[in-house]
PDB file of N, CA and C in Angstrom:
ATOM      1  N   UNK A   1       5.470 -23.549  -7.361  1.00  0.00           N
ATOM      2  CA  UNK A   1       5.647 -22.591  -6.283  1.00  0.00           C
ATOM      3  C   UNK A   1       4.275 -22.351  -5.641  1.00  0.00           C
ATOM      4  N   UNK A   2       4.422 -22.689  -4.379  1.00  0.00           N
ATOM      5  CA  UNK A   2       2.793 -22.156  -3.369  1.00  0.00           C
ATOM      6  C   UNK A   2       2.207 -20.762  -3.321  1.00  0.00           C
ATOM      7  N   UNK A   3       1.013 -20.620  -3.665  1.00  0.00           N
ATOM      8  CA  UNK A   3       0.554 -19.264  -3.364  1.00  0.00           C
ATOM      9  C   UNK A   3       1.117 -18.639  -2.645  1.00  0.00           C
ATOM     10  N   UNK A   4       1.543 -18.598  -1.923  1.00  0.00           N
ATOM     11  CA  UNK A   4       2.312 -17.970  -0.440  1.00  0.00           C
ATOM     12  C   UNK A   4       3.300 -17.901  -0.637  1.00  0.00           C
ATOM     13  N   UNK A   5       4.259 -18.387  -1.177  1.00  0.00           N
ATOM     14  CA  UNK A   5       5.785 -17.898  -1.753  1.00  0.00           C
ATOM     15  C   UNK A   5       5.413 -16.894  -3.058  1.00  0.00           C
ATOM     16  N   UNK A   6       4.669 -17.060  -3.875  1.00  0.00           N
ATOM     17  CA  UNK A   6       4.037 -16.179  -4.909  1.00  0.00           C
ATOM     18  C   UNK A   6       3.976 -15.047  -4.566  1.00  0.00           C
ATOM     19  N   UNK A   7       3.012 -15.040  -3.570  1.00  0.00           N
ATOM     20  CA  UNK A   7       2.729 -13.539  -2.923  1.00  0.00           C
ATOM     21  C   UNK A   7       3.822 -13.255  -2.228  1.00  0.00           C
ATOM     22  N   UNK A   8       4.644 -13.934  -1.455  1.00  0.00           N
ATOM     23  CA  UNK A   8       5.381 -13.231  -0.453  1.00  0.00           C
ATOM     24  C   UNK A   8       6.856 -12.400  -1.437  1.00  0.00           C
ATOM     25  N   UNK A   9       7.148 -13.248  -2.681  1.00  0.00           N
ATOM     26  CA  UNK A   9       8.117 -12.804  -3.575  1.00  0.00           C
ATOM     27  C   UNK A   9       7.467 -11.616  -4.648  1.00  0.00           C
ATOM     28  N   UNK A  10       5.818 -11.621  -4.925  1.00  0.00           N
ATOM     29  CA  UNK A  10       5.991 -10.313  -5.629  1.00  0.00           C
ATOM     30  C   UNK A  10       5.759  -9.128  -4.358  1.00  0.00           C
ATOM     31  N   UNK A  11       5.767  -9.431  -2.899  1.00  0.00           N
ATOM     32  CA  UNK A  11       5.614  -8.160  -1.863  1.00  0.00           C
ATOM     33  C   UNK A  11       7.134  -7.950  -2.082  1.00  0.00           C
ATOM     34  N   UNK A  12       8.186  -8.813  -2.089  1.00  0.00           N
ATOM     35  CA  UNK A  12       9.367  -8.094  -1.969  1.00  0.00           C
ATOM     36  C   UNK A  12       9.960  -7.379  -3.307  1.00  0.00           C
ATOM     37  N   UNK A  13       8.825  -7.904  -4.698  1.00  0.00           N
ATOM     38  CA  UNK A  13       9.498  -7.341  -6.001  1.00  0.00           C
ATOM     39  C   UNK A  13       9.026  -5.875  -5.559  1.00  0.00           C
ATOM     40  N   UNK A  14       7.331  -5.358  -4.949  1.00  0.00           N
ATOM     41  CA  UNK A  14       7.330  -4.338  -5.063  1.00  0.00           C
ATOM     42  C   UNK A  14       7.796  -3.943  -4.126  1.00  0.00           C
ATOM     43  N   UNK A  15       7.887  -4.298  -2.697  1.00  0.00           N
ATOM     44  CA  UNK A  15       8.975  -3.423  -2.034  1.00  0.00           C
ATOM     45  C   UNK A  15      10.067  -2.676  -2.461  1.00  0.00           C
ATOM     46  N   UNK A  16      10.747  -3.387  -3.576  1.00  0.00           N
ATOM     47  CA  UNK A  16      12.328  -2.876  -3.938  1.00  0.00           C
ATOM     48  C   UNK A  16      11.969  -1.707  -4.442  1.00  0.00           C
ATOM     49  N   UNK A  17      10.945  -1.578  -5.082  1.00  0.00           N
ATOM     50  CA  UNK A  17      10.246  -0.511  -5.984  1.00  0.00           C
ATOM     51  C   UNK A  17       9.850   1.006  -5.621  1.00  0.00           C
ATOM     52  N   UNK A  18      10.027   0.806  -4.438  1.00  0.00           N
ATOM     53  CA  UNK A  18       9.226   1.564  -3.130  1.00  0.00           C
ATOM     54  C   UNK A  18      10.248   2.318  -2.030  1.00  0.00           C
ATOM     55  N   UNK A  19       9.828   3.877  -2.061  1.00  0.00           N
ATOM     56  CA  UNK A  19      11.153   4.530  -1.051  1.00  0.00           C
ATOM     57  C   UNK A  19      10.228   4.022   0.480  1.00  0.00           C
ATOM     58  N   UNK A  20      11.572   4.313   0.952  1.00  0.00           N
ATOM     59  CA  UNK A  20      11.078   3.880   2.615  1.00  0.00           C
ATOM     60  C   UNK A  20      11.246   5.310   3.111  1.00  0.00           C
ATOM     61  N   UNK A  21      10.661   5.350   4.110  1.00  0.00           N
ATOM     62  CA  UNK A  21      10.473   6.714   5.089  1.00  0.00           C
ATOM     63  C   UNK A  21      10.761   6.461   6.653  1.00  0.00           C
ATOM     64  N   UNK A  22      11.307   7.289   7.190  1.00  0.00           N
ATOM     65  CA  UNK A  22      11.790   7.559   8.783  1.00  0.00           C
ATOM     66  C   UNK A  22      10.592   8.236   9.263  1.00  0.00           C
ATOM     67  N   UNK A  23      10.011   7.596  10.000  1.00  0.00           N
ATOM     68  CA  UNK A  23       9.921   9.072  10.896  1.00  0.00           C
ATOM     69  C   UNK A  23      10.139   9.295  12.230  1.00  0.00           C
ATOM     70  N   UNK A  24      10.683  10.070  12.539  1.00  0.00           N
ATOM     71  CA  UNK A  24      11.321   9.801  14.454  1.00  0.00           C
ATOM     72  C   UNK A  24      10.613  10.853  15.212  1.00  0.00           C
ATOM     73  N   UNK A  25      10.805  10.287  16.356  1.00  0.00           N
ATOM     74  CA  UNK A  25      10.008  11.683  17.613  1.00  0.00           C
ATOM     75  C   UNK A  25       8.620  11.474  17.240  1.00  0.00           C
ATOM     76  N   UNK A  26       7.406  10.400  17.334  1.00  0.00           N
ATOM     77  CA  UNK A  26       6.448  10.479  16.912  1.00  0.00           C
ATOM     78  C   UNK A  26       5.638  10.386  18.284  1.00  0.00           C
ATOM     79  N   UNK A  27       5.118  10.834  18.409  1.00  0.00           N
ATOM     80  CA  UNK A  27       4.137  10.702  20.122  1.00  0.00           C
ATOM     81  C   UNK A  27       4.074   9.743  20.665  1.00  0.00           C
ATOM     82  N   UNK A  28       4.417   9.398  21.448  1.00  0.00           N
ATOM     83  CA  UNK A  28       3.756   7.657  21.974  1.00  0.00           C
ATOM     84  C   UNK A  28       2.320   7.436  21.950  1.00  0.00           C
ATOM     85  N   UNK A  29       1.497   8.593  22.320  1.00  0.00           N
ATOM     86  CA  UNK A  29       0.351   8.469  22.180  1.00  0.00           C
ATOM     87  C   UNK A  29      -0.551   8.644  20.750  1.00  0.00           C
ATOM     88  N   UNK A  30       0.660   9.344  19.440  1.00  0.00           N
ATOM     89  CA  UNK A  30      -0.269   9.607  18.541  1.00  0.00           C
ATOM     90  C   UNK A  30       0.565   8.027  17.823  1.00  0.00           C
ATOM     91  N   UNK A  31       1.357   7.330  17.892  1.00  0.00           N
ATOM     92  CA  UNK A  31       1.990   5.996  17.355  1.00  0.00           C
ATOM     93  C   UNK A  31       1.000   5.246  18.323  1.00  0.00           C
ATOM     94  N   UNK A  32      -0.089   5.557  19.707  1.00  0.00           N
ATOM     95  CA  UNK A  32      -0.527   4.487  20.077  1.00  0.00           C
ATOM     96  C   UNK A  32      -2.247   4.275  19.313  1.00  0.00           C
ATOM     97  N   UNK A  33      -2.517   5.643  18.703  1.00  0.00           N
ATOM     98  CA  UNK A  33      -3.803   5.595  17.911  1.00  0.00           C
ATOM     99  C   UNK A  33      -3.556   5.135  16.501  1.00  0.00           C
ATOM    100  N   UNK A  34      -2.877   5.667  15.897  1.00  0.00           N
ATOM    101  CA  UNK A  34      -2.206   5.099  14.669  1.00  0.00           C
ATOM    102  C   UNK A  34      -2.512   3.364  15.143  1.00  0.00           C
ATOM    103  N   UNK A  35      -1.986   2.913  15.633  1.00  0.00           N
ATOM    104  CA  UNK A  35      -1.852   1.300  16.173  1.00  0.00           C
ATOM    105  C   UNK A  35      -2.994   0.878  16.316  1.00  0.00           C
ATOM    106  N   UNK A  36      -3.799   1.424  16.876  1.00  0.00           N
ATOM    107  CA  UNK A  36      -5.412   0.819  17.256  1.00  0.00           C
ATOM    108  C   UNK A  36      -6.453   1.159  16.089  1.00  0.00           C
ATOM    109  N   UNK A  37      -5.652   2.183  15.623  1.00  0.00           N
ATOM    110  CA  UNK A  37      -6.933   2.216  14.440  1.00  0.00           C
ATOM    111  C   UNK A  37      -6.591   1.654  12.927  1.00  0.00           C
ATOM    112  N   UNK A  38      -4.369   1.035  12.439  1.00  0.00           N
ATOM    113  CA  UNK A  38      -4.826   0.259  12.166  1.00  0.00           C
ATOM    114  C   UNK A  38      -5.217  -1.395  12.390  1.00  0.00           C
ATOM    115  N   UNK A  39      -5.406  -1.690  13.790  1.00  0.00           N
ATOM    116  CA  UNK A  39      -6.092  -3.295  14.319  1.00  0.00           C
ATOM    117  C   UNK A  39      -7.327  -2.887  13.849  1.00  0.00           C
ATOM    118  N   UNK A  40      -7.969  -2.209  14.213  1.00  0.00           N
ATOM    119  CA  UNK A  40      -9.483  -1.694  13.997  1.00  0.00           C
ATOM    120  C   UNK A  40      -9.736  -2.061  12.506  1.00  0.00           C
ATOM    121  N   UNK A  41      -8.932  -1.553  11.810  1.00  0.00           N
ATOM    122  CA  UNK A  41      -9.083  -1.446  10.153  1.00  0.00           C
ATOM    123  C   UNK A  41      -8.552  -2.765   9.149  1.00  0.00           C
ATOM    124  N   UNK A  42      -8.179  -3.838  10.349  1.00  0.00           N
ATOM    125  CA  UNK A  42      -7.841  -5.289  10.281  1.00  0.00           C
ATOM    126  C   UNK A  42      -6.235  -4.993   9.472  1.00  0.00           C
ATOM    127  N   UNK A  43      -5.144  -4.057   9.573  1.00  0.00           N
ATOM    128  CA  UNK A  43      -4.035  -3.879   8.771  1.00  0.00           C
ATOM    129  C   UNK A  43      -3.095  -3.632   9.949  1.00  0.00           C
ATOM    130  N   UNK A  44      -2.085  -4.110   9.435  1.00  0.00           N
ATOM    131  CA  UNK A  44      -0.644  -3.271   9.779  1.00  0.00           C
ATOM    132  C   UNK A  44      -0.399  -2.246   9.909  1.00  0.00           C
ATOM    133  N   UNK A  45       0.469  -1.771  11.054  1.00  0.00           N
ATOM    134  CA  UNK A  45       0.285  -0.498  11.385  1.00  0.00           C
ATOM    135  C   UNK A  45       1.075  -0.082   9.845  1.00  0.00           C
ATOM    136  N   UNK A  46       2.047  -0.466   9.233  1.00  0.00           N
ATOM    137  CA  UNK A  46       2.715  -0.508   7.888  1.00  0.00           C
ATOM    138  C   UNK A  46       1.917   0.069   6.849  1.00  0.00           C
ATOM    139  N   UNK A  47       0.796  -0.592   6.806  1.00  0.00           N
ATOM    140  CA  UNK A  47       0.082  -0.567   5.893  1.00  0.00           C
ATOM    141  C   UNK A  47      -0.789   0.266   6.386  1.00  0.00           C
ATOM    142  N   UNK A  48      -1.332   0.507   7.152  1.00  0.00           N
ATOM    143  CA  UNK A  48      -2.408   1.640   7.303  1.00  0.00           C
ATOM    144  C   UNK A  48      -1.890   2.763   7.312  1.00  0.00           C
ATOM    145  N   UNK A  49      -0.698   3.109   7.396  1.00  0.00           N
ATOM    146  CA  UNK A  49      -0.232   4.635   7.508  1.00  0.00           C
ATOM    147  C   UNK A  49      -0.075   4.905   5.824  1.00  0.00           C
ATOM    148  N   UNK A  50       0.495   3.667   5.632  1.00  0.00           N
ATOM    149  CA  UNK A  50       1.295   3.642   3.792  1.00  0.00           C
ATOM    150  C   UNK A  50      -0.335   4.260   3.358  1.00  0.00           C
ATOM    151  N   UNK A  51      -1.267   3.755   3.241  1.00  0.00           N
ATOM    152  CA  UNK A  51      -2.740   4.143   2.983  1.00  0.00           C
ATOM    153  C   UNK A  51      -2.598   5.218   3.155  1.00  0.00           C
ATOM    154  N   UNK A  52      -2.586   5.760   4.275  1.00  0.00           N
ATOM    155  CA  UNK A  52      -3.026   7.058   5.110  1.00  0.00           C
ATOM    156  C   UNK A  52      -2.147   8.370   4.070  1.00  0.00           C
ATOM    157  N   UNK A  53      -0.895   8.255   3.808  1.00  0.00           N
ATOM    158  CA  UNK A  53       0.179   8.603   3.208  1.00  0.00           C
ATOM    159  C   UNK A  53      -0.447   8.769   1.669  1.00  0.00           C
ATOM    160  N   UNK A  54      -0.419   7.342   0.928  1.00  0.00           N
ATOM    161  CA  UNK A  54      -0.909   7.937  -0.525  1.00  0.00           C
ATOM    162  C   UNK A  54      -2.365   8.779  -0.239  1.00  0.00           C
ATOM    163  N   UNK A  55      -3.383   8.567   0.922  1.00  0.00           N
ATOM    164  CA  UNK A  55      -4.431   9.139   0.367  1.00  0.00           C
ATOM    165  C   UNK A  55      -3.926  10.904   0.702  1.00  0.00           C
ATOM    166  N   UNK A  56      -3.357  10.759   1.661  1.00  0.00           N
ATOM    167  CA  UNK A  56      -2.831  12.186   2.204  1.00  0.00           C
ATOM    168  C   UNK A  56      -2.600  12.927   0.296  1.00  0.00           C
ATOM    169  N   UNK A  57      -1.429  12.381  -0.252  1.00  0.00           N
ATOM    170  CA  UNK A  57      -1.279  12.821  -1.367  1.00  0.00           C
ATOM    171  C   UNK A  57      -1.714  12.887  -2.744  1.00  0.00           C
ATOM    172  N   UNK A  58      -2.804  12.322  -2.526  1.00  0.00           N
ATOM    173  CA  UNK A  58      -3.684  12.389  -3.700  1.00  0.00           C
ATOM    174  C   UNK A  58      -4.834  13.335  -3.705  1.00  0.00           C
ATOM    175  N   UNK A  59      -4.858  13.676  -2.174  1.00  0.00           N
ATOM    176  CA  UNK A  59      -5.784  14.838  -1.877  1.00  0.00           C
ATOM    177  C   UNK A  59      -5.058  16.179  -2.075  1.00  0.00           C
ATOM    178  N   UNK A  60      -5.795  17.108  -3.158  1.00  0.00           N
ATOM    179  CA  UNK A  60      -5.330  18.759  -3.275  1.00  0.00           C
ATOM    180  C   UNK A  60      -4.849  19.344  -1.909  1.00  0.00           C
ATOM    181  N   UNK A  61      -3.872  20.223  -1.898  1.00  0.00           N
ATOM    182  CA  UNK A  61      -3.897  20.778  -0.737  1.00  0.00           C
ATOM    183  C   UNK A  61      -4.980  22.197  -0.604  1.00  0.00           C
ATOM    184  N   UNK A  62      -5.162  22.447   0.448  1.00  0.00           N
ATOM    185  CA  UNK A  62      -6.284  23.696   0.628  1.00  0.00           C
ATOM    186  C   UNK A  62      -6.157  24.544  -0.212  1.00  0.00           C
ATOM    187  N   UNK A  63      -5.029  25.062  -0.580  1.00  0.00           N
ATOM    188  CA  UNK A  63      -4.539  26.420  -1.299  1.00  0.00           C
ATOM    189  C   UNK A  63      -4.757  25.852  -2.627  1.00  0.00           C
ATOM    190  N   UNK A  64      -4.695  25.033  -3.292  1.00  0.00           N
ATOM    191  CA  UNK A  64      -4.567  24.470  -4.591  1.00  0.00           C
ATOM    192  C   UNK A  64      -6.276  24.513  -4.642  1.00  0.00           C
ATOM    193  N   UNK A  65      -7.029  24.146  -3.886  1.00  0.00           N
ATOM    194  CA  UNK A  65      -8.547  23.822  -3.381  1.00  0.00           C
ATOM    195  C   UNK A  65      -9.145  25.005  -3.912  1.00  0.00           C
ATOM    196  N   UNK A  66      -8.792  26.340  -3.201  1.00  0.00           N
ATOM    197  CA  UNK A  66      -8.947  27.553  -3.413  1.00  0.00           C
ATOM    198  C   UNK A  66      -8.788  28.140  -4.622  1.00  0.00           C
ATOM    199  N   UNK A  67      -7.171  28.373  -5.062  1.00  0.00           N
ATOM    200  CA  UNK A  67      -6.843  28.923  -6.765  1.00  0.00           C
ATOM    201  C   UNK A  67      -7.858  28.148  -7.559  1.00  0.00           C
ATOM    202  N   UNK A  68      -7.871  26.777  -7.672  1.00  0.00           N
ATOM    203  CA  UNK A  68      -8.987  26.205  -8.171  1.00  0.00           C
ATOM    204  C   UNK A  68     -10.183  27.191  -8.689  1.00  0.00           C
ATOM    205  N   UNK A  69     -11.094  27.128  -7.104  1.00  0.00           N
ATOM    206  CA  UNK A  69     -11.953  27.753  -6.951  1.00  0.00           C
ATOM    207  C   UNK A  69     -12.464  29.608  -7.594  1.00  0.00           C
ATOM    208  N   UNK A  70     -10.842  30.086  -7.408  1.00  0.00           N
ATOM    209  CA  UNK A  70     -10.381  31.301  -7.844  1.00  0.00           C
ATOM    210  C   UNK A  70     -10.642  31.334  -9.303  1.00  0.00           C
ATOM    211  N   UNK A  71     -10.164  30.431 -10.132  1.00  0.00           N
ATOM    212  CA  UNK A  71      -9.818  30.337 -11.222  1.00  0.00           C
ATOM    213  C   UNK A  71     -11.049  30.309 -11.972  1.00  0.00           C
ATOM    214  N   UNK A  72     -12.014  28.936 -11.831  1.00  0.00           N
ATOM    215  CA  UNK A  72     -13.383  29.314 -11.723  1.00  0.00           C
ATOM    216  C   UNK A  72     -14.379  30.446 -11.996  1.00  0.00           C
ATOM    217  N   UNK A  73     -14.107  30.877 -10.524  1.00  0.00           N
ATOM    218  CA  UNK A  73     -15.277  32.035 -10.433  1.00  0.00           C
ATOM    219  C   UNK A  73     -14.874  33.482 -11.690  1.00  0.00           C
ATOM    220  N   UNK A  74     -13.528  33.447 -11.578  1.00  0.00           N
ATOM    221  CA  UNK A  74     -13.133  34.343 -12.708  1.00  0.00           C
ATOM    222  C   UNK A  74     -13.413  34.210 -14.350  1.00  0.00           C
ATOM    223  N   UNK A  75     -13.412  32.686 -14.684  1.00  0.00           N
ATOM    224  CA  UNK A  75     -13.595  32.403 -15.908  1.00  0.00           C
ATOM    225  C   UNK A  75     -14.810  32.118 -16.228  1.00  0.00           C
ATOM    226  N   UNK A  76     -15.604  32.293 -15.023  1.00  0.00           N
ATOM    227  CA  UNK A  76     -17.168  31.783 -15.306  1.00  0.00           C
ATOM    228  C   UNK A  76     -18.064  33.500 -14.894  1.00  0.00           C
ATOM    229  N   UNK A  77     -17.713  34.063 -14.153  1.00  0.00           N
ATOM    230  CA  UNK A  77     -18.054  35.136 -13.521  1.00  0.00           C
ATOM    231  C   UNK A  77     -19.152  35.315 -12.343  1.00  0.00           C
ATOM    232  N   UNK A  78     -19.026  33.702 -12.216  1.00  0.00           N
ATOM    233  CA  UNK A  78     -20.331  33.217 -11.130  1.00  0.00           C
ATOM    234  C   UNK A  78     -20.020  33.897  -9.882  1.00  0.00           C
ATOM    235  N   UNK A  79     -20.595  34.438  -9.380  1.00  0.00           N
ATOM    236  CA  UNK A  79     -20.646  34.947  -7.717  1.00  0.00           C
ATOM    237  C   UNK A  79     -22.018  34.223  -7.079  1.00  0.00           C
ATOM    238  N   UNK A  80     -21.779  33.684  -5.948  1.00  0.00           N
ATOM    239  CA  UNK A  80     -23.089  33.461  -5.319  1.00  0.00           C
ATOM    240  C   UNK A  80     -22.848  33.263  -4.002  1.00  0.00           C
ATOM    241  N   UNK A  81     -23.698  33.924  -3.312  1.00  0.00           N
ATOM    242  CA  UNK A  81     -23.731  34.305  -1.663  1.00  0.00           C
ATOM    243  C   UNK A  81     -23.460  32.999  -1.090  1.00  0.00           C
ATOM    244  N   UNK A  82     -23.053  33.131   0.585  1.00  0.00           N
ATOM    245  CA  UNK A  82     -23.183  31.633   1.055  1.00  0.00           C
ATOM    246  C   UNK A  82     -24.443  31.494   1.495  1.00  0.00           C
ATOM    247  N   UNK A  83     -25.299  33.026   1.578  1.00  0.00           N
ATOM    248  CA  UNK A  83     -26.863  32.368   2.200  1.00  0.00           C
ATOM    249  C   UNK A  83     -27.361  32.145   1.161  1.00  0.00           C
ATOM    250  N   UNK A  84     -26.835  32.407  -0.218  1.00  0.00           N
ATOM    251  CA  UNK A  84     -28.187  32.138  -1.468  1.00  0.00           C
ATOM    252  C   UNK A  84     -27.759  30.653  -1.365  1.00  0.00           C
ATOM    253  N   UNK A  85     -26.554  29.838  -1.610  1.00  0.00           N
ATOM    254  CA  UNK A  85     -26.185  28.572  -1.462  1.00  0.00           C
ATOM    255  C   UNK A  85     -26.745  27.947  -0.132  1.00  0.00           C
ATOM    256  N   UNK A  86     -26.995  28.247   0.973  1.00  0.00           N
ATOM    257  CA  UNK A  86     -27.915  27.954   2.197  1.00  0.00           C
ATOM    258  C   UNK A  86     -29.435  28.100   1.602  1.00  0.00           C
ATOM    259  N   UNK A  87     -29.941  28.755   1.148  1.00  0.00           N
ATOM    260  CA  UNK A  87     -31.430  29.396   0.848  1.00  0.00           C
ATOM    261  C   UNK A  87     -31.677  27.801  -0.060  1.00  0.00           C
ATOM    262  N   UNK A  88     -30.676  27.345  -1.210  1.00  0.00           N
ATOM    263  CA  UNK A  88     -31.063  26.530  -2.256  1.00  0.00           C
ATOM    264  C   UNK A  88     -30.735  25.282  -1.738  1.00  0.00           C
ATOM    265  N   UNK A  89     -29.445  25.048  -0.796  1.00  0.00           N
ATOM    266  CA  UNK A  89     -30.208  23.747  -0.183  1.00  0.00           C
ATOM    267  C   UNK A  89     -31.154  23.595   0.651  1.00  0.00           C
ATOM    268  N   UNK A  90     -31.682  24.790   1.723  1.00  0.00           N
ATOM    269  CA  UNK A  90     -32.965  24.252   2.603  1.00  0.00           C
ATOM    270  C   UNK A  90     -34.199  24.285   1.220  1.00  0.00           C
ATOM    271  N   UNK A  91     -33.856  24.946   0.278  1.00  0.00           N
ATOM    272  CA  UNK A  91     -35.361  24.710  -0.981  1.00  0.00           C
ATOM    273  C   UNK A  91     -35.337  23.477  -1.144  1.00  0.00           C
ATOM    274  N   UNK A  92     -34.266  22.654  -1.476  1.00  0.00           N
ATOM    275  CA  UNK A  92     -34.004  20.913  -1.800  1.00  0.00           C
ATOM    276  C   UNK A  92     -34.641  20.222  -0.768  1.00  0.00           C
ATOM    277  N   UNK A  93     -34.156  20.725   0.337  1.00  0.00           N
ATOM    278  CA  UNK A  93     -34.627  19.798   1.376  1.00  0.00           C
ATOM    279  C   UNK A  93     -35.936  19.769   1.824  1.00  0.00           C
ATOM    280  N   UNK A  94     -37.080  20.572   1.311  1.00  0.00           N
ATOM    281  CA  UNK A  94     -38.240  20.601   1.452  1.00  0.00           C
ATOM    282  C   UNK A  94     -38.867  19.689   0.242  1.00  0.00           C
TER     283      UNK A  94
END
């Protein structure tokens, strides 16, 4: 079997593997950046969103970002200003 049937039969093993998604009513203009940026990024528009999608979800959301943060400062009892955190990076940067 040719490399190329190889690959093209395990894209369809993991396809099967894989939910598909709709999405309708999408801008013409925000489906026409999507498009150029992924040519730009040498991919399929398929594949650059699929990207775009897992990284979307592997990133915390803000609020999760925060309790985080919450959780933290409570169990540590750290408080620190945003100018003392300004004050200690312009000290670094000297």
């Amino acid at each position: 079997m040719s490399d190329a049937m190889l690959a093209n039969q395990h894209q369809q093993q993991q396809n099967a593997c894989m939910a598909s998604i709709t999405i309708r009513d999408v801008p013409e203009d925000t489906r026409a950046e999507l498009a150029a940026r992924a040519a730009r990024s040498g991919r399929s528009m398929q594949e650059y969103v699929r990207l775009k999608l897992v990284e979307l979800a592997a990133a915390p959301e803000r609020e999760e970002v925060l309790a985080r943060i919450a959780r933290r400062v409570e169990r540590t009892g750290t408080r620190v200003s945003g100018q003392e955190i300004i004050a200690a990076r312009d000290a670094e940067r000297r």
